[in-house]
PDB file of N, CA and C in Angstrom:
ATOM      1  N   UNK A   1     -22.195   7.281   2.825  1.00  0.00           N
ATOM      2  CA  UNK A   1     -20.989   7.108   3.601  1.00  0.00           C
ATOM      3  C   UNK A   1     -20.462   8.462   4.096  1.00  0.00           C
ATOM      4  N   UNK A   2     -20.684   9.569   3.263  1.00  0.00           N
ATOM      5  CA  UNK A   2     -19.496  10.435   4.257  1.00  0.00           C
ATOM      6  C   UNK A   2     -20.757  11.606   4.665  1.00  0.00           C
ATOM      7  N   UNK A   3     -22.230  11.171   4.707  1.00  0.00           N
ATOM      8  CA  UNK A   3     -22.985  11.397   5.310  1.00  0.00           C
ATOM      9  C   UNK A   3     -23.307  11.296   6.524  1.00  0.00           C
ATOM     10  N   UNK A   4     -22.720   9.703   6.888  1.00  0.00           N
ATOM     11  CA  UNK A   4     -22.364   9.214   8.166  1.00  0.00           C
ATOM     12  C   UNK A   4     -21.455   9.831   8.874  1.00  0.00           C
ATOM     13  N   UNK A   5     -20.011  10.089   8.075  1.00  0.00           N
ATOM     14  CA  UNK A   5     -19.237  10.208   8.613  1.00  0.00           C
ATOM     15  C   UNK A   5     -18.954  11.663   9.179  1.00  0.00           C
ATOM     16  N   UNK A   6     -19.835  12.632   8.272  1.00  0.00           N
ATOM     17  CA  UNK A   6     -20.029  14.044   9.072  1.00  0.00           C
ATOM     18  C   UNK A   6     -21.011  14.029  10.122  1.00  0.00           C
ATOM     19  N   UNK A   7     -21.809  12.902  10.276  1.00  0.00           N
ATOM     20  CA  UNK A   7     -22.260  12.742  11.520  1.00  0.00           C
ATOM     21  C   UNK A   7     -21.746  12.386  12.600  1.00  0.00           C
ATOM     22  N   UNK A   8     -20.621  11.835  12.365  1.00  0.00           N
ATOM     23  CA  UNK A   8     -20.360  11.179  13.489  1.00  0.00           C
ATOM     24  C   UNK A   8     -18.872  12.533  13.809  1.00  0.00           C
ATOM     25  N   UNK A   9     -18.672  12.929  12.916  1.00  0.00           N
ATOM     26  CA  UNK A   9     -17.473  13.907  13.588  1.00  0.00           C
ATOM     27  C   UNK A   9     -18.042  15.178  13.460  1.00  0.00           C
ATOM     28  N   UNK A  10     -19.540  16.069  13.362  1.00  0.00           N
ATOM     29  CA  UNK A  10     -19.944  17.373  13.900  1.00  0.00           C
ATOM     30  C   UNK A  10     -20.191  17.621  15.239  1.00  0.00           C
ATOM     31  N   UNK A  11     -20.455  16.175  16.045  1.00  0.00           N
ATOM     32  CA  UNK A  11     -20.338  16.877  17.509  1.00  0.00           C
ATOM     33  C   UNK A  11     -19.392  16.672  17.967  1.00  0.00           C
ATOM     34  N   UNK A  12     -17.763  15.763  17.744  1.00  0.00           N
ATOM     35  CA  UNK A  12     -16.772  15.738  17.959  1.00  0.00           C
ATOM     36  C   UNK A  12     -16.620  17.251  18.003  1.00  0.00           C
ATOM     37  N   UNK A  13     -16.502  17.327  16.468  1.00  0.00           N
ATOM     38  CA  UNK A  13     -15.955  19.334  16.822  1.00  0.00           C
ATOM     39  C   UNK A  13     -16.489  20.195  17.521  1.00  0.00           C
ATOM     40  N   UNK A  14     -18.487  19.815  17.534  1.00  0.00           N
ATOM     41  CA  UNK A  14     -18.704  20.728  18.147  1.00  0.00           C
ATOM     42  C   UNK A  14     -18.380  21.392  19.822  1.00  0.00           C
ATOM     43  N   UNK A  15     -18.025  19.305  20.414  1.00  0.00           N
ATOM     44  CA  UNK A  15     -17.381  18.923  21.324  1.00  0.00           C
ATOM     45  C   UNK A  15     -16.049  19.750  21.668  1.00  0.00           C
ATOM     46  N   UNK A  16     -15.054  19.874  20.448  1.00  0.00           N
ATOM     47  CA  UNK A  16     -14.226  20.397  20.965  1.00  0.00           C
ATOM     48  C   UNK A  16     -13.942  22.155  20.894  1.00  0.00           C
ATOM     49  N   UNK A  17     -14.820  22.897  20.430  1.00  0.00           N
ATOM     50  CA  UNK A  17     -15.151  24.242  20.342  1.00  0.00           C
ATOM     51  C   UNK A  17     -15.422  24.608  21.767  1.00  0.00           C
ATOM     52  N   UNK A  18     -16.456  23.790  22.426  1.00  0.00           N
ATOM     53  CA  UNK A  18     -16.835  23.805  23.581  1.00  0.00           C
ATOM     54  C   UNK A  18     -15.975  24.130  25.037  1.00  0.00           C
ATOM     55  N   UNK A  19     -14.765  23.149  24.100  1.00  0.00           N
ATOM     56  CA  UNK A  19     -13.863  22.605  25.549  1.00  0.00           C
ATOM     57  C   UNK A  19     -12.978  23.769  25.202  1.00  0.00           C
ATOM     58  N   UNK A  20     -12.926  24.352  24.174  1.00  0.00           N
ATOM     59  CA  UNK A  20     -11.641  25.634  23.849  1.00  0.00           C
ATOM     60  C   UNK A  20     -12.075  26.695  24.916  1.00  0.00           C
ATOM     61  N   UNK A  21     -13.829  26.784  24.369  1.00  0.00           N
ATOM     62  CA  UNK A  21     -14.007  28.263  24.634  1.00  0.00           C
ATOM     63  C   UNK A  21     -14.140  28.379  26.091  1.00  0.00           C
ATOM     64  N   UNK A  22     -14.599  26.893  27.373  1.00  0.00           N
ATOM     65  CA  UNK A  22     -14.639  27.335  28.249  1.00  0.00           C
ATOM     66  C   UNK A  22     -13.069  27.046  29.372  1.00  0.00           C
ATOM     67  N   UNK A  23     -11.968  26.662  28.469  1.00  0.00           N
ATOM     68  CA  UNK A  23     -10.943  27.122  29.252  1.00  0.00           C
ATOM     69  C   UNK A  23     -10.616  28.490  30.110  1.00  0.00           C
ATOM     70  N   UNK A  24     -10.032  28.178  31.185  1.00  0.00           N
ATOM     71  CA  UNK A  24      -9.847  29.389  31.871  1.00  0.00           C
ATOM     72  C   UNK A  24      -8.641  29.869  31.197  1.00  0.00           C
ATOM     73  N   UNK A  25      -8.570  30.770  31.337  1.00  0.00           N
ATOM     74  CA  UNK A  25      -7.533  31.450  31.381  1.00  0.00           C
ATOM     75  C   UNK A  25      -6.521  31.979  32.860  1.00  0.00           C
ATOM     76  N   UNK A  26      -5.366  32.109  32.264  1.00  0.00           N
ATOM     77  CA  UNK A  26      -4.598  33.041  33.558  1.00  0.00           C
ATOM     78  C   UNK A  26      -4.096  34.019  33.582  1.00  0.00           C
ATOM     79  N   UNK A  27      -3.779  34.351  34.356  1.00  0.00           N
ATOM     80  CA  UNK A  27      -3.099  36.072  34.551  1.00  0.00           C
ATOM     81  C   UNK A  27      -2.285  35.425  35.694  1.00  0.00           C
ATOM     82  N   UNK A  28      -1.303  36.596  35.599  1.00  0.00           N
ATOM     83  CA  UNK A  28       0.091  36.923  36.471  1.00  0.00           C
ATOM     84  C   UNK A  28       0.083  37.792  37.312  1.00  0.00           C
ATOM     85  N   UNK A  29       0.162  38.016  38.768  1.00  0.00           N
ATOM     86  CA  UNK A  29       0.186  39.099  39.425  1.00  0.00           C
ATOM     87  C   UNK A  29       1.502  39.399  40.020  1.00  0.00           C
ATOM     88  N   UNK A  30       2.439  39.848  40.002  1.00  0.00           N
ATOM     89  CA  UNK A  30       3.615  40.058  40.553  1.00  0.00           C
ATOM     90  C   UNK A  30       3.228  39.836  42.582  1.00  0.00           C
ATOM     91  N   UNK A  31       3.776  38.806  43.105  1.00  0.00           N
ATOM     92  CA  UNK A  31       4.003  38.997  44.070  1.00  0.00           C
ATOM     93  C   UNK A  31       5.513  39.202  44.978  1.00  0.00           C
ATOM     94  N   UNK A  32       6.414  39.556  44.130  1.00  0.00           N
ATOM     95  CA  UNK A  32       7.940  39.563  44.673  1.00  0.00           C
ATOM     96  C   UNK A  32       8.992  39.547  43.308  1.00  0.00           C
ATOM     97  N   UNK A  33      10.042  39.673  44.223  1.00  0.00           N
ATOM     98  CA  UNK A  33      11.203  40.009  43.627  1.00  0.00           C
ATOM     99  C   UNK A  33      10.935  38.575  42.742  1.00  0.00           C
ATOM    100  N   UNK A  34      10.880  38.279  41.719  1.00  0.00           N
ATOM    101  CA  UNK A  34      11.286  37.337  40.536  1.00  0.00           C
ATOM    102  C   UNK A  34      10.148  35.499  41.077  1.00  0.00           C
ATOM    103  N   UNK A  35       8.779  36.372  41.206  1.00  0.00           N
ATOM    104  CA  UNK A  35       7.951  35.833  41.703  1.00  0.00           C
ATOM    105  C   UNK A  35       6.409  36.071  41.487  1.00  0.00           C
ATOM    106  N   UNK A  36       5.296  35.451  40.801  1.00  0.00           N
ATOM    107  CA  UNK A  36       4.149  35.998  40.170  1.00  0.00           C
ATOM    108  C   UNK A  36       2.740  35.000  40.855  1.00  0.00           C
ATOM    109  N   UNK A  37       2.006  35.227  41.369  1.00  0.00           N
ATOM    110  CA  UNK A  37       0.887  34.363  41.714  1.00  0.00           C
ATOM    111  C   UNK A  37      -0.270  34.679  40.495  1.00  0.00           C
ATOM    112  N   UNK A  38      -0.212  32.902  40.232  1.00  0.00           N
ATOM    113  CA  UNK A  38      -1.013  32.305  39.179  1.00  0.00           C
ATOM    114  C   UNK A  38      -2.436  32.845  39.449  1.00  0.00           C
ATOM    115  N   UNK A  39      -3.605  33.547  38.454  1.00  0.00           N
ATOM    116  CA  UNK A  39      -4.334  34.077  38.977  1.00  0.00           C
ATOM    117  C   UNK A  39      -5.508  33.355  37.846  1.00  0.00           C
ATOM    118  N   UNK A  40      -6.587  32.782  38.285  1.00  0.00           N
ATOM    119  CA  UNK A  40      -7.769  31.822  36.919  1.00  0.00           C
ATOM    120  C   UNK A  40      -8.648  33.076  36.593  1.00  0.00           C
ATOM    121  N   UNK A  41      -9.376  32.941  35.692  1.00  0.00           N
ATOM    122  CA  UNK A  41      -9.978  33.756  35.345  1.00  0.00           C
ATOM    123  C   UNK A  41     -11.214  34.424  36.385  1.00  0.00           C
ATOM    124  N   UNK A  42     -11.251  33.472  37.306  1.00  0.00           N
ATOM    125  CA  UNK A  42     -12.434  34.252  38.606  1.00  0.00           C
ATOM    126  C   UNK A  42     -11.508  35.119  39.754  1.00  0.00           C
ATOM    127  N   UNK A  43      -9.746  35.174  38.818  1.00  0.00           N
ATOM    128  CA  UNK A  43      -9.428  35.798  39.781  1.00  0.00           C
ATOM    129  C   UNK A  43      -8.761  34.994  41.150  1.00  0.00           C
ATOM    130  N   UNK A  44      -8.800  33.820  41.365  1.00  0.00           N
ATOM    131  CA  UNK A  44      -8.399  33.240  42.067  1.00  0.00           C
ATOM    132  C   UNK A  44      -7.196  32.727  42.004  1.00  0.00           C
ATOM    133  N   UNK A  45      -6.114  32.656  43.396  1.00  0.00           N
ATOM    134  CA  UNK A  45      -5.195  32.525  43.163  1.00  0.00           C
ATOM    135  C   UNK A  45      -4.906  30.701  43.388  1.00  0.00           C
ATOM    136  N   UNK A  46      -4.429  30.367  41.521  1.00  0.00           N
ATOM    137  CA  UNK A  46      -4.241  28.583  41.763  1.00  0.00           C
ATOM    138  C   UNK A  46      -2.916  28.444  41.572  1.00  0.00           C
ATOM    139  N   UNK A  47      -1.937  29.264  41.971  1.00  0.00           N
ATOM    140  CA  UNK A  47      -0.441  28.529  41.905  1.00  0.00           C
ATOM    141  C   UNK A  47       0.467  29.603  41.771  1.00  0.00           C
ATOM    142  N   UNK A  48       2.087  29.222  41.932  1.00  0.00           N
ATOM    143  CA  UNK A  48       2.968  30.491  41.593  1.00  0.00           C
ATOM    144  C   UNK A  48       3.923  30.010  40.880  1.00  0.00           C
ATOM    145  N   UNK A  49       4.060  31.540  40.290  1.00  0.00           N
ATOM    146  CA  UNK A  49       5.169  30.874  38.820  1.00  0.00           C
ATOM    147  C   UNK A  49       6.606  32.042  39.874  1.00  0.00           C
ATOM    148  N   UNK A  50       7.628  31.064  39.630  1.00  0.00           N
ATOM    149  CA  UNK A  50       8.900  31.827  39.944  1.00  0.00           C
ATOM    150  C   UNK A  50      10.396  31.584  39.274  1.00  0.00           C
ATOM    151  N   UNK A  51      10.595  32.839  39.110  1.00  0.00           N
ATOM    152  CA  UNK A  51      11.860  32.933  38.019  1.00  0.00           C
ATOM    153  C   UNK A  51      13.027  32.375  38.716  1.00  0.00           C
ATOM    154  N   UNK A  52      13.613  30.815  38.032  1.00  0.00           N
ATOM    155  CA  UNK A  52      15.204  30.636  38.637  1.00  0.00           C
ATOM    156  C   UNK A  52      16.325  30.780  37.844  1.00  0.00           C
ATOM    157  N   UNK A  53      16.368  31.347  36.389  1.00  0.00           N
ATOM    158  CA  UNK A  53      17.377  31.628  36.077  1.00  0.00           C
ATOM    159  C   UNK A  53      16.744  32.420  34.720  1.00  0.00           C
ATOM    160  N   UNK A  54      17.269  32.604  33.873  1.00  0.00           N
ATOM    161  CA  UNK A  54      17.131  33.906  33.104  1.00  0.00           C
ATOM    162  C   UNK A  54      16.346  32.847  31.952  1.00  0.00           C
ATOM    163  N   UNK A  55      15.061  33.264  31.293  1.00  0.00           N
ATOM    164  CA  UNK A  55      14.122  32.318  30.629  1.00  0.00           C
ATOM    165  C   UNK A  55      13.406  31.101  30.955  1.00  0.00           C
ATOM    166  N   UNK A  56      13.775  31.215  32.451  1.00  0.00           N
ATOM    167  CA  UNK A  56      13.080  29.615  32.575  1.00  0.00           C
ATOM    168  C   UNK A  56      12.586  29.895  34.470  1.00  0.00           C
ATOM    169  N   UNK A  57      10.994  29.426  34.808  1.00  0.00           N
ATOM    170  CA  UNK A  57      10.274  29.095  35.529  1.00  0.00           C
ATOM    171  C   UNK A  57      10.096  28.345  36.322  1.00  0.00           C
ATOM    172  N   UNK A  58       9.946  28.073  37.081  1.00  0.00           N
ATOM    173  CA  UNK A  58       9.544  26.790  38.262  1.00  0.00           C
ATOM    174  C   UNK A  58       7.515  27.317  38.829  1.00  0.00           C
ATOM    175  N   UNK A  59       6.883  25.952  38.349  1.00  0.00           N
ATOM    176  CA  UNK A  59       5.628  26.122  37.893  1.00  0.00           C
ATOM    177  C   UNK A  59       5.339  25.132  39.762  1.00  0.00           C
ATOM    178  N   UNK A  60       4.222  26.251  40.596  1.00  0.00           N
ATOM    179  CA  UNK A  60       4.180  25.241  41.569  1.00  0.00           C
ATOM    180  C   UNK A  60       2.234  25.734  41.929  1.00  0.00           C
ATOM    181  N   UNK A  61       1.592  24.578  41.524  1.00  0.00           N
ATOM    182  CA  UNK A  61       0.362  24.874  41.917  1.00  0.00           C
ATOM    183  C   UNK A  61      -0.038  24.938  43.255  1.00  0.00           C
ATOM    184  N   UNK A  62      -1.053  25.544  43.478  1.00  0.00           N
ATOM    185  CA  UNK A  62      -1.357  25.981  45.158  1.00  0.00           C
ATOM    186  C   UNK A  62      -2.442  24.529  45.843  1.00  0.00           C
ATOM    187  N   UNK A  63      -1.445  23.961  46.607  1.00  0.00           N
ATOM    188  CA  UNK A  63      -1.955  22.667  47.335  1.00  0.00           C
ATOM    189  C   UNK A  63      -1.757  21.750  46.675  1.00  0.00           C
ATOM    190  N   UNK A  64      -0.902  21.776  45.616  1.00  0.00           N
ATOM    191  CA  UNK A  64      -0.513  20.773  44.368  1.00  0.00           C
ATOM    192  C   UNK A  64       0.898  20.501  44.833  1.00  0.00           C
ATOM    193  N   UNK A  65       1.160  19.408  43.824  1.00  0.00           N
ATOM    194  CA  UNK A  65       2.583  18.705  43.766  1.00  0.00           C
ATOM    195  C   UNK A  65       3.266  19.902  42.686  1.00  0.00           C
ATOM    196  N   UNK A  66       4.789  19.902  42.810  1.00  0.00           N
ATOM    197  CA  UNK A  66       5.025  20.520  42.258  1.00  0.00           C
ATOM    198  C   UNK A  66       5.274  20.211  40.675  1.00  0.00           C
ATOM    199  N   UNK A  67       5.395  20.811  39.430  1.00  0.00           N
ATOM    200  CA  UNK A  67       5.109  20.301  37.994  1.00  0.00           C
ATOM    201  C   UNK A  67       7.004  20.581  37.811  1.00  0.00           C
ATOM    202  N   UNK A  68       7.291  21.683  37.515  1.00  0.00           N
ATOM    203  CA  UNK A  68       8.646  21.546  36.837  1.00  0.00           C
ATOM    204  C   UNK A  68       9.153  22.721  36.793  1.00  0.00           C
ATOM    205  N   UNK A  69      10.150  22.959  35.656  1.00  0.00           N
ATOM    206  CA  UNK A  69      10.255  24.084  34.778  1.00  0.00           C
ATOM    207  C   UNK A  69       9.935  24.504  33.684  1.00  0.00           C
ATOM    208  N   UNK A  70       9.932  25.413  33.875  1.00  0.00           N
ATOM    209  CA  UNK A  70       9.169  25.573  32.096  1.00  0.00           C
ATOM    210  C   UNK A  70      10.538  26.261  31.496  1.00  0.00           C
ATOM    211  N   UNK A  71      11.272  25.941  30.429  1.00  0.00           N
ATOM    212  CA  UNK A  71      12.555  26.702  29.626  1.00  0.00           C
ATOM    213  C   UNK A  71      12.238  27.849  28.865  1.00  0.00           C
ATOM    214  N   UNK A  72      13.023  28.350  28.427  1.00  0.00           N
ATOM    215  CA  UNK A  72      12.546  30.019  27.093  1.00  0.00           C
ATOM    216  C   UNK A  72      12.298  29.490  26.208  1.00  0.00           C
ATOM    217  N   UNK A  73      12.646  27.771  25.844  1.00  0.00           N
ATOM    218  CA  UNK A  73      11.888  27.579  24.152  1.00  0.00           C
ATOM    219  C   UNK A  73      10.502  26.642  24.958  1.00  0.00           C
ATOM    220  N   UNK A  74      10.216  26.763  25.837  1.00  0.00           N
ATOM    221  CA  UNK A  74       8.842  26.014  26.237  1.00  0.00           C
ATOM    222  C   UNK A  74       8.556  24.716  26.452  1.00  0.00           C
ATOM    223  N   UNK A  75       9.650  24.575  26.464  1.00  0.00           N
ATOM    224  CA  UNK A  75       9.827  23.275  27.083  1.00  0.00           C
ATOM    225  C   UNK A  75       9.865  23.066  28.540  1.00  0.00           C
ATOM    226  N   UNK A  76       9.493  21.609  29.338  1.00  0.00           N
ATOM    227  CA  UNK A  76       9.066  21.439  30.727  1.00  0.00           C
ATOM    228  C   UNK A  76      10.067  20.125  31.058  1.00  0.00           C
ATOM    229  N   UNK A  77      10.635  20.615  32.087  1.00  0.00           N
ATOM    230  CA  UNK A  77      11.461  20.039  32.569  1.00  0.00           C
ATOM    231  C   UNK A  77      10.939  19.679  34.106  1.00  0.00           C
ATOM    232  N   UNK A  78      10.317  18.233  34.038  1.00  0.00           N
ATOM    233  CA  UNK A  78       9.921  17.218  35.608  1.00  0.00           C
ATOM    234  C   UNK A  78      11.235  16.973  36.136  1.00  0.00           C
ATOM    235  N   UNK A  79      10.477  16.626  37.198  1.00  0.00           N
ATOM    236  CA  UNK A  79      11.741  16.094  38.124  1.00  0.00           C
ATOM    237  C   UNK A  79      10.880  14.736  38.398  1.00  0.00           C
ATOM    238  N   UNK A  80      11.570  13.983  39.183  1.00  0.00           N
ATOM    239  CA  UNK A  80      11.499  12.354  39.140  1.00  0.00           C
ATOM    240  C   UNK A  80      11.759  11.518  38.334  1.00  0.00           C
ATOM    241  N   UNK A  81      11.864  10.421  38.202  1.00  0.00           N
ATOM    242  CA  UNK A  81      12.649   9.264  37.332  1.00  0.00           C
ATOM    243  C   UNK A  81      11.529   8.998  36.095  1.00  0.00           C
ATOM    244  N   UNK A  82      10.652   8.794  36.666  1.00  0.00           N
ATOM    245  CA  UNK A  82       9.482   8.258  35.735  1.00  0.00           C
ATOM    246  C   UNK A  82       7.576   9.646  36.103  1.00  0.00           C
ATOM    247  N   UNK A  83       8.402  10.819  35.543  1.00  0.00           N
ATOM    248  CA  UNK A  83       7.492  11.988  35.889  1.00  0.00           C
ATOM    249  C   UNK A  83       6.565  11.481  35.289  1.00  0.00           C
ATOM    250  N   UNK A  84       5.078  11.992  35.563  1.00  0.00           N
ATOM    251  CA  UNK A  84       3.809  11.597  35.032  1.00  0.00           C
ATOM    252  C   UNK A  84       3.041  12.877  35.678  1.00  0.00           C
ATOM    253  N   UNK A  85       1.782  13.348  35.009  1.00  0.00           N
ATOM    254  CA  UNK A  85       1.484  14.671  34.642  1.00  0.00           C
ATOM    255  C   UNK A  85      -0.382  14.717  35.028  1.00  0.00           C
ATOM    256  N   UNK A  86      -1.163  14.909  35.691  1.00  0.00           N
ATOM    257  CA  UNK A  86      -2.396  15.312  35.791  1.00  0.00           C
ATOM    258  C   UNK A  86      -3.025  16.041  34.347  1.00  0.00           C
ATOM    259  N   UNK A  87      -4.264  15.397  34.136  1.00  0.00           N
ATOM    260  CA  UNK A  87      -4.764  16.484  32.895  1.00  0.00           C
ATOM    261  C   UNK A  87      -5.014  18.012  33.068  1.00  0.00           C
ATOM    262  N   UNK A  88      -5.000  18.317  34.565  1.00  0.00           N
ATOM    263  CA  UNK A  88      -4.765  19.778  35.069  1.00  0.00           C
ATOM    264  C   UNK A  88      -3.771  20.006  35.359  1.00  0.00           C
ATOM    265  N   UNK A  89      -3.140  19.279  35.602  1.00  0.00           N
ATOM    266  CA  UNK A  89      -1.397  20.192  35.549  1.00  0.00           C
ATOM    267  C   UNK A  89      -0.706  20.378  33.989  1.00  0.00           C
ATOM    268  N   UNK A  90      -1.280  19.637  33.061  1.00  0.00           N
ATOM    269  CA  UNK A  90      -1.258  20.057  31.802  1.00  0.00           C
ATOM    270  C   UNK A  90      -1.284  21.115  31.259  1.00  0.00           C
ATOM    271  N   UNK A  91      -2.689  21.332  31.689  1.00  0.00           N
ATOM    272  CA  UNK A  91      -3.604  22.400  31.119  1.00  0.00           C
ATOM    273  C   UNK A  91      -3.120  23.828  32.368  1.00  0.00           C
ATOM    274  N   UNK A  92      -2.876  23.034  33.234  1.00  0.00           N
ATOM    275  CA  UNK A  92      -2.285  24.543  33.880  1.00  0.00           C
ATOM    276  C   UNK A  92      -0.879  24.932  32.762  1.00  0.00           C
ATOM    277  N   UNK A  93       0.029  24.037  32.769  1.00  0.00           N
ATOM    278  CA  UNK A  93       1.263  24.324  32.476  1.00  0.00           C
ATOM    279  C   UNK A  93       1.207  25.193  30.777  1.00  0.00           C
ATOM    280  N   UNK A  94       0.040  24.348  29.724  1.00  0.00           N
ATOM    281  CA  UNK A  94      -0.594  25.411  28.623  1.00  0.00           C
ATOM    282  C   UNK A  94      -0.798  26.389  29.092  1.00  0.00           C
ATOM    283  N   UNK A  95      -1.311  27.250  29.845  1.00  0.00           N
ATOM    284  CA  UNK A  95      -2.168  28.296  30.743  1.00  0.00           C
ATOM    285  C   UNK A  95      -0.643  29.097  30.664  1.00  0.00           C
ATOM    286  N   UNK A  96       0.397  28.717  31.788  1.00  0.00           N
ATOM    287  CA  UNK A  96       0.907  29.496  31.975  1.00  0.00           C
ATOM    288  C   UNK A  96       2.381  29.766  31.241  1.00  0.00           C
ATOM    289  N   UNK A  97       2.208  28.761  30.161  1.00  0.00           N
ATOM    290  CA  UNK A  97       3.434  29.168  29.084  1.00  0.00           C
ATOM    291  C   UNK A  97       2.627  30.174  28.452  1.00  0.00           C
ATOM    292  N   UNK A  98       1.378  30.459  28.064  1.00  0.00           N
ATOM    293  CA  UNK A  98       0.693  31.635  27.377  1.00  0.00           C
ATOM    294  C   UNK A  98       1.144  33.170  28.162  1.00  0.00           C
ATOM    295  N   UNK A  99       0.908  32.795  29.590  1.00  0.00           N
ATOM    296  CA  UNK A  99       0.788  33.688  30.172  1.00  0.00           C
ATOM    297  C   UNK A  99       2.553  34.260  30.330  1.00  0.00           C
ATOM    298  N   UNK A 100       3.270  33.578  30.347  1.00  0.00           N
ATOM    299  CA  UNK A 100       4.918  33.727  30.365  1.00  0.00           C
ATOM    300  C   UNK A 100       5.394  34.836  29.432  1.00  0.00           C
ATOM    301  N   UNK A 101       4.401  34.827  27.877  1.00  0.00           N
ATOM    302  CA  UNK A 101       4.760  35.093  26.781  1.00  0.00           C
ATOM    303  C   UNK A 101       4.425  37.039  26.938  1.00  0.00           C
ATOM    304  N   UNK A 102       3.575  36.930  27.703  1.00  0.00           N
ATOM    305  CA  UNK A 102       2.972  38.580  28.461  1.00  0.00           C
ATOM    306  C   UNK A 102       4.218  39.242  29.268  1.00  0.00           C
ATOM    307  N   UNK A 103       5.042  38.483  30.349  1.00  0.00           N
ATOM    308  CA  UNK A 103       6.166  39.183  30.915  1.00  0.00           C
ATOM    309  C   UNK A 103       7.340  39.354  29.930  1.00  0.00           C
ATOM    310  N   UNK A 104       7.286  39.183  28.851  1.00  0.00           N
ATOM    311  CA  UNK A 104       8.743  39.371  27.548  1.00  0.00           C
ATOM    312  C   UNK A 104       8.372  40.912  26.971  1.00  0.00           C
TER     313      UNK A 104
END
């Protein structure tokens, strides 16, 4: 039994090692007064983060809908009644609360 059962959950993990290590990452490039273009790890620019009040962000991907705010305790604040979220606007919005933690 738990012969099985490390079978059946070693490629789960190995599964999810996989999915860690080939996340992109982001970087911040200052493009303006209280204004940073989202930059992926090839360097490409996928979105801009811009400061509207003191700790907190407005997250807007490039050719995307816009996602929210992001607050100083990291929290994300949608707009619309019944907001709903892309698994890449997720994973962007992880991305660039990491990257937030670099301009402090």
């Amino acid at each position: 039994m738990k012969r099985t059962v490390a079978l059946i959950f070693l490629p789960l993990f190995l599964l999810g090692l996989a999915s860690v290590s080939l996340a992109d990452e982001v970087t911040l490039k200052p493009s303006g007064e209280g204004q940073w273009a989202i930059l992926d790890s090839g360097g490409q620019e996928i979105g801009t983060l811009a400061k509207v009040e003191e700790g907190a962000y407005s997250i807007l991907p490039k050719g995307g809908q816009y996602i929210g705010i992001v607050r100083s305790d990291g929290n994300l604040q949608m707009t619309g009644r019944h907001p709903t979220m892309s698994p890449s606007q997720a994973q962007l919005y992880l991305d660039v609360l990491e990257a937030i933690k670099t301009l402090k």
